[in-house]
Protein backbone atom coordinates (compact mmCIF):
# COMPACT_ATOMS: atom_id res chain seq x y z
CA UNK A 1 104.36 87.90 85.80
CA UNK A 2 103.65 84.96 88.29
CA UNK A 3 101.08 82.09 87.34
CA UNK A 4 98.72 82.75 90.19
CA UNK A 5 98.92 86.87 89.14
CA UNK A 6 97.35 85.36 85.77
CA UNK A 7 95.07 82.76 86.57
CA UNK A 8 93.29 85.57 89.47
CA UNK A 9 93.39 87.69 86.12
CA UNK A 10 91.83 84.82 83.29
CA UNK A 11 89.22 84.11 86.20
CA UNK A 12 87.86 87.61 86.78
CA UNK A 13 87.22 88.19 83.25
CA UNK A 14 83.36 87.70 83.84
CA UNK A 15 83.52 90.13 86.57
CA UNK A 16 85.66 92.79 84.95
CA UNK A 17 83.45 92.91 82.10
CA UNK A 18 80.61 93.62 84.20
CA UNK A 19 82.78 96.07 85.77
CA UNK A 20 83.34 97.70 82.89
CA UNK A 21 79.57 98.34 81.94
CA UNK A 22 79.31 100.28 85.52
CA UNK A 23 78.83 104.48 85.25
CA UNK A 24 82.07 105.46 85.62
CA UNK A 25 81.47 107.45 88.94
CA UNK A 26 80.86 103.73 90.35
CA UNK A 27 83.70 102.38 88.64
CA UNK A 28 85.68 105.06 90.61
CA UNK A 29 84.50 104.40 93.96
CA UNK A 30 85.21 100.31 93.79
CA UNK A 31 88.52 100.44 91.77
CA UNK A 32 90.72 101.24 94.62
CA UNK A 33 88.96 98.24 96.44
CA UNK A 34 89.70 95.90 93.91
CA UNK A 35 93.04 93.54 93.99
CA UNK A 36 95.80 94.90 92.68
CA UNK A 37 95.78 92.09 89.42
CA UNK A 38 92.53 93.18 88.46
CA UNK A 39 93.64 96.88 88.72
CA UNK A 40 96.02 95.87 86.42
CA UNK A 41 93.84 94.54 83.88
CA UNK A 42 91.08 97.05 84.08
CA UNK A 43 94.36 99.45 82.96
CA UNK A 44 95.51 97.55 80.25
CA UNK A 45 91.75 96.85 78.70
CA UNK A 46 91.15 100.81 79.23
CA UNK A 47 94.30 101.08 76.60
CA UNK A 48 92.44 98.83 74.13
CA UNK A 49 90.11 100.25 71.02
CA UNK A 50 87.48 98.61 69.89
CA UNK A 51 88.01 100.47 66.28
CA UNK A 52 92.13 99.50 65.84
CA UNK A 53 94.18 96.82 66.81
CA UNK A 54 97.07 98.16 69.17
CA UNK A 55 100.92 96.88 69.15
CA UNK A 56 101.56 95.13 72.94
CA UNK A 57 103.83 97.94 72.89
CA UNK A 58 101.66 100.78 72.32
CA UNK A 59 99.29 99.63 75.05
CA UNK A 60 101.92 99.22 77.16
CA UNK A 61 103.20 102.69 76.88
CA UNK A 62 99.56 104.03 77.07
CA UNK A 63 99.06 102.18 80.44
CA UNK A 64 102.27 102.61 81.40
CA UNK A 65 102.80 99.10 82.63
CA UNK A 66 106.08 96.52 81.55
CA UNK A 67 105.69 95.77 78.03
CA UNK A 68 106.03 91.71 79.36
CA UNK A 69 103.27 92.66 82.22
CA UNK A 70 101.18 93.99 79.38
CA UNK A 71 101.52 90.66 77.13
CA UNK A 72 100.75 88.27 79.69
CA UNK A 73 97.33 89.98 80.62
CA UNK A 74 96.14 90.29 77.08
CA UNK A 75 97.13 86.71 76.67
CA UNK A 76 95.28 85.85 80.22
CA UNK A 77 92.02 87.94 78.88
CA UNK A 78 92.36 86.68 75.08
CA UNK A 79 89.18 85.82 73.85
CA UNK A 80 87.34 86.34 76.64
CA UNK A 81 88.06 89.89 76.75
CA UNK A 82 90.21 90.92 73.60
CA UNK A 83 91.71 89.62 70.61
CA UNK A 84 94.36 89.28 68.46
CA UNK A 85 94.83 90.42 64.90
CA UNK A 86 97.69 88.92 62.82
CA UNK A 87 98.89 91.22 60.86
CA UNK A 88 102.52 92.07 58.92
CA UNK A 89 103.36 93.79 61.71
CA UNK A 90 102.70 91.56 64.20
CA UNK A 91 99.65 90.49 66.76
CA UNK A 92 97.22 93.69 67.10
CA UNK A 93 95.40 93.56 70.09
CA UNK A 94 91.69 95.19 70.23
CA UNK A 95 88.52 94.68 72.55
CA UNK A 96 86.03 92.55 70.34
């Protein structure tokens, strides 16, 4: 995923949180409107729990995105938007 895909990603974090507290019959009238990196996101945080930690791959499948795609965004949104949980089995990824 390219730099400026990730920065327009890391820098809309305040806005896609906001988004994200919208009804969700708003939500669906301005998502096709929005750029296609924020689509993106919005798709992989929609994959996220807030109960479990997920594998990148498991969120990955779930929003059926490149398991590489998938990585970079959680690592542009981490700790704004998610986090990571070190675990034995690797980094588990859940909102906070």
């Amino acid at each position: 995923m390219y730099a400026p895909t990730l920065s327009a990603i890391a820098s809309a974090a305040d806005f896609l949180t906001y988004f994200r507290k919208l009804p969700r019959t708003q939500q669906d009238m301005i998502l096709p409107h929005l750029d296609e990196p924020q689509r993106m996101a919005l798709k992989v945080l929609n994959c996220c729990s807030e109960l479990e930690g997920q594998s990148v791959g498991a969120i990955a499948n779930l929003a059926e995105l490149h398991q590489e795609s998938t990585r970079a965004i959680l690592k542009a949104l981490e700790g704004r938007m998610v986090v990571a949980e070190v675990t034995a089995r690797g980094k588990l990824w859940k909102l906070p």
